[in-house]
Protein backbone atom coordinates (compact mmCIF):
# COMPACT_ATOMS: atom_id res chain seq x y z
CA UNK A 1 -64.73 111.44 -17.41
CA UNK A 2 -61.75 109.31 -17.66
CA UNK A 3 -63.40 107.11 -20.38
CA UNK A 4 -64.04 109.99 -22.41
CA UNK A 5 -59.94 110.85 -22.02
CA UNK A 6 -58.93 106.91 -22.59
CA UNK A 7 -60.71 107.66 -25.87
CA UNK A 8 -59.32 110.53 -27.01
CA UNK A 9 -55.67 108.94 -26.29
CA UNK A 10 -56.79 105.68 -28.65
CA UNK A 11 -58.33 108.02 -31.31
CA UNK A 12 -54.67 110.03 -31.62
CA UNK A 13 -53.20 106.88 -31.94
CA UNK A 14 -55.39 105.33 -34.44
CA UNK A 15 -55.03 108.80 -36.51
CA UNK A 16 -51.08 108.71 -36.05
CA UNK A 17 -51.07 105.20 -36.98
CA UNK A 18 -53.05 105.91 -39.89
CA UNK A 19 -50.96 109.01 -40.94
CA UNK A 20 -47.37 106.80 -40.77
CA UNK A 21 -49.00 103.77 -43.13
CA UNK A 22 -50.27 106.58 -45.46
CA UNK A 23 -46.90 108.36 -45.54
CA UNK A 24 -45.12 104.89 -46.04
CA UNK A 25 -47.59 104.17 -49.51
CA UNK A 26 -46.74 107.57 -50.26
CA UNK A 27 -43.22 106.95 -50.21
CA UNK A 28 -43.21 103.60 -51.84
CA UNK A 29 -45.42 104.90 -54.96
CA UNK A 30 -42.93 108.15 -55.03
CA UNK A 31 -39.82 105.44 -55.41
CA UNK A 32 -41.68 103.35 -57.82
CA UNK A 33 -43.15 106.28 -60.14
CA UNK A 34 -38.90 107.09 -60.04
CA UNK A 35 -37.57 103.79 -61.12
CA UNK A 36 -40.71 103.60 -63.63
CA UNK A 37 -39.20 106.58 -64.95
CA UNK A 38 -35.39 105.58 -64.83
CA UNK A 39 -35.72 102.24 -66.13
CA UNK A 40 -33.32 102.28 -68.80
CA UNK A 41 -30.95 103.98 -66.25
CA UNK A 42 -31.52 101.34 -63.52
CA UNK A 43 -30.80 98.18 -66.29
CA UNK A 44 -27.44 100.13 -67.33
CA UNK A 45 -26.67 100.45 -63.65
CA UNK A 46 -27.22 96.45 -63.16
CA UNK A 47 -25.50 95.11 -66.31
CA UNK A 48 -22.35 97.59 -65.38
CA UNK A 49 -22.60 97.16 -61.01
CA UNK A 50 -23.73 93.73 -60.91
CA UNK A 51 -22.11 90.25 -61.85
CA UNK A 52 -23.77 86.84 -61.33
CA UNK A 53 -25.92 88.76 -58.18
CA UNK A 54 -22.48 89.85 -56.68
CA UNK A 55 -22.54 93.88 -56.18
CA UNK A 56 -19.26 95.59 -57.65
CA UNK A 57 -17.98 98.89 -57.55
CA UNK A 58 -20.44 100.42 -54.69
């Protein structure tokens, strides 16, 4: 029997694994679909915050 529970233990943590890496791409492809929306906002943003790669104003 304690194989059968050893199992179980990996298999929750292969699924939670799993579940964090999906939530992760989910998150990244919710930030990108945002900036792909804001673009114009974003480059206004940069030309006014940022000056030869130095951050200003934050």
């Amino acid at each position: 029997m304690e194989a059968k529970s050893s199992q179980r233990t990996s298999l929750k943590f292969i699924i939670l694994y799993k579940g964090m890496i999906a939530t992760l791409m989910l998150v990244i492809s919710l930030i990108y679909g945002w900036s792909w929306r804001n673009y114009d906002a974003l480059t206004n943003w940069a030309e006014v915050n940022l000056i030869n790669g130095a951050l200003v104003n934050l």
